[in-house]
Protein backbone atom coordinates (compact mmCIF):
# COMPACT_ATOMS: atom_id res chain seq x y z
CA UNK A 1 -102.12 -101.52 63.74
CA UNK A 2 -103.81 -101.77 60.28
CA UNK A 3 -102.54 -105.24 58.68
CA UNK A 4 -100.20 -103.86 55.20
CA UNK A 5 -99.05 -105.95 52.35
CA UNK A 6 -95.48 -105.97 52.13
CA UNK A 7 -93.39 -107.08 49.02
CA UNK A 8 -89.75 -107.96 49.70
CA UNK A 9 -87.14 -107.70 46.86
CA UNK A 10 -83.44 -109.18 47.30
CA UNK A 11 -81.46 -111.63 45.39
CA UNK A 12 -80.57 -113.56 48.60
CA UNK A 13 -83.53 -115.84 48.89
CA UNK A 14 -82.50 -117.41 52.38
CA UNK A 15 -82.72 -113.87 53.30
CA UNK A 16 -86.05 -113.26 51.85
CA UNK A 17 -87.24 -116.55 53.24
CA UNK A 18 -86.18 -115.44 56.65
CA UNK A 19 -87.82 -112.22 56.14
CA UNK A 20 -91.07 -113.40 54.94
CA UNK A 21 -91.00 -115.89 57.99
CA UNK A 22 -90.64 -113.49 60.75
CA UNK A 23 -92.85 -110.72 59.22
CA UNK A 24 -95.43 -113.11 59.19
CA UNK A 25 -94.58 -114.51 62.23
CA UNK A 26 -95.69 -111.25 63.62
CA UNK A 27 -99.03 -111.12 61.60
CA UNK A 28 -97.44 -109.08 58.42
CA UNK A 29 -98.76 -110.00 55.27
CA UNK A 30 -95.58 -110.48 53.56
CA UNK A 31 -94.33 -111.85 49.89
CA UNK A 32 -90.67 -112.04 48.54
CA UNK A 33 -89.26 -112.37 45.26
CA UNK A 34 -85.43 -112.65 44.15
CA UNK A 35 -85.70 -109.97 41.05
CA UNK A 36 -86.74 -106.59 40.15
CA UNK A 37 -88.53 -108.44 37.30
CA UNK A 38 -89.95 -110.71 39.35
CA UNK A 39 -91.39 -107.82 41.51
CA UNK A 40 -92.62 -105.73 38.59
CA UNK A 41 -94.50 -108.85 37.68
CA UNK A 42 -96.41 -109.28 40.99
CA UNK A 43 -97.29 -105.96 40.79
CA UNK A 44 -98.64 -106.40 37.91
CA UNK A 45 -101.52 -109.00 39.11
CA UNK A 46 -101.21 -107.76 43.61
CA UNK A 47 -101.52 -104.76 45.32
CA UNK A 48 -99.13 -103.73 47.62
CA UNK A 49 -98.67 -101.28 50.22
CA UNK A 50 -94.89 -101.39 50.99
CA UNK A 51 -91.98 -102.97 48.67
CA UNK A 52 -88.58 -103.07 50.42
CA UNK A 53 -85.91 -103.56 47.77
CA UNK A 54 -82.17 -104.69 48.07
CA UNK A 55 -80.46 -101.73 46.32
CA UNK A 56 -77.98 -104.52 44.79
CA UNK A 57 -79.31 -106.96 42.89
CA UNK A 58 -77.76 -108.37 39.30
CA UNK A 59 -79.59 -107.65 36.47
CA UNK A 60 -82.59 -105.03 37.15
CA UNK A 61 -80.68 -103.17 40.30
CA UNK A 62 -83.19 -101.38 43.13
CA UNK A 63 -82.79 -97.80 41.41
CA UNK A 64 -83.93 -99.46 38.21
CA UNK A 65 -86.99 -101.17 40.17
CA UNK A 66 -87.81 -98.55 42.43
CA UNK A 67 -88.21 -96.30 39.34
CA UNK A 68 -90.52 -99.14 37.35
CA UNK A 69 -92.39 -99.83 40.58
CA UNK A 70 -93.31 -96.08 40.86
CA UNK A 71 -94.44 -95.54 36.98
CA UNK A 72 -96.65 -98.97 38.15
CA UNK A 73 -98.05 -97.88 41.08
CA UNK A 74 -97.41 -94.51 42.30
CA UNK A 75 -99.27 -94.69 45.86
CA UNK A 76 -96.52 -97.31 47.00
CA UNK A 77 -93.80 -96.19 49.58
CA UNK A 78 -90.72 -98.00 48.71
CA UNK A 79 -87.92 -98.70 51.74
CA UNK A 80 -84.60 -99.44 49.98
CA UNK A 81 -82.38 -102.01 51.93
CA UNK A 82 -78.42 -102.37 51.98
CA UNK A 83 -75.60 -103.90 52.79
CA UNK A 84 -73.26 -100.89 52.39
CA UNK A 85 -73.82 -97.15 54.20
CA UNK A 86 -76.12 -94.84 53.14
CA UNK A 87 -73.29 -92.60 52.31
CA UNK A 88 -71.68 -95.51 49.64
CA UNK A 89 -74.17 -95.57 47.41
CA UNK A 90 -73.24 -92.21 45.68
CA UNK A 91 -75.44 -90.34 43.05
CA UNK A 92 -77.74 -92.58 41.71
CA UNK A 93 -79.26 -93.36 44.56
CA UNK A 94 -79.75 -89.39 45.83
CA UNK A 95 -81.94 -89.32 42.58
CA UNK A 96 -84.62 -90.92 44.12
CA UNK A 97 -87.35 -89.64 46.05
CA UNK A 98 -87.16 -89.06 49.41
CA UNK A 99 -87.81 -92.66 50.59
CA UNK A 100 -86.21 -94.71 53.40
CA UNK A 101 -82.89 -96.58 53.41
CA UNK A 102 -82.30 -99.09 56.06
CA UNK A 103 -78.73 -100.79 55.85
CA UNK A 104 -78.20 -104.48 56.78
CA UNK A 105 -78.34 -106.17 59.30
CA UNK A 106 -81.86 -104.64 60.71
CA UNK A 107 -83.59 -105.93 63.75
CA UNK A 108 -87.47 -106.76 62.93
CA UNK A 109 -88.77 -104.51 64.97
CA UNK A 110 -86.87 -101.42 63.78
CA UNK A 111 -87.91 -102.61 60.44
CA UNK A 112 -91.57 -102.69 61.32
CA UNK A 113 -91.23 -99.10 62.81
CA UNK A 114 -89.62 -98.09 59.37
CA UNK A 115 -92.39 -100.23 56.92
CA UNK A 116 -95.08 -98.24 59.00
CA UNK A 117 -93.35 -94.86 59.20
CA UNK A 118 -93.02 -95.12 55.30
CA UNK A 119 -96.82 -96.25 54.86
CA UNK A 120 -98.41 -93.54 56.66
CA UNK A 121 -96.11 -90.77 55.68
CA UNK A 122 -97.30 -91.91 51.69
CA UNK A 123 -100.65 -92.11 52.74
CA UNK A 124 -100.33 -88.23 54.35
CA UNK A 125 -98.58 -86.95 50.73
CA UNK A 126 -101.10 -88.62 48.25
């Protein structure tokens, strides 16, 4: 499996420090950050294949990062992560692009099914 840099994007750090642990526990090049800001700001000086953003977070929310990240970098595939269902979110979040939504709690291995799904099927539209 070809090795991808994933960003990670939630205002619960424990839970990006978890994250970060097992992805790279499983030989996932992995980075997390607790703000949109934060995020746009990596992106600014890394490359990224994947970002996987909380669609909550105070401040700079995942719609408003998603929609940064892609004026930034349009080749990356973006997975949005939730607490609530899919259905919940309402409007906003059926304006974005057809990405992936993966509602919380996740086992890792569905996620890394869904990070590499999402990779290759933005590889196949660009």
């Amino acid at each position: 499996m070809e090795k991808l840099r994933i960003l990670l994007v939630d205002d619960e750090e424990d839970f990006i420090d978890s994250l970060v642990k097992r992805l790279k526990d499983r030989g996932v090049d992995a980075v997390g950050v607790t703000s949109g800001i934060k995020a746009l700001e990596l992106l600014s000086v890394q490359d990224f294949d994947v970002a996987i953003l909380d669609y909550r977070m105070p401040g700079m929310d995942g719609v408003e990062t998603h929609r940064k990240m892609k004026e930034k970098c349009p080749h990356l595939s973006i997975i949005m992560l939730t607490g609530q269902s899919v259905s919940d979110l309402g409007v906003q979040g059926l304006e974005l692009p057809d990405e992936n939504y993966i509602v919380k709690p996740v086992s890792i291995d569905n996620l890394l099914k869904i990070i590499h799904e999402s990779h290759l099927r933005r590889r196949k539209e660009l």
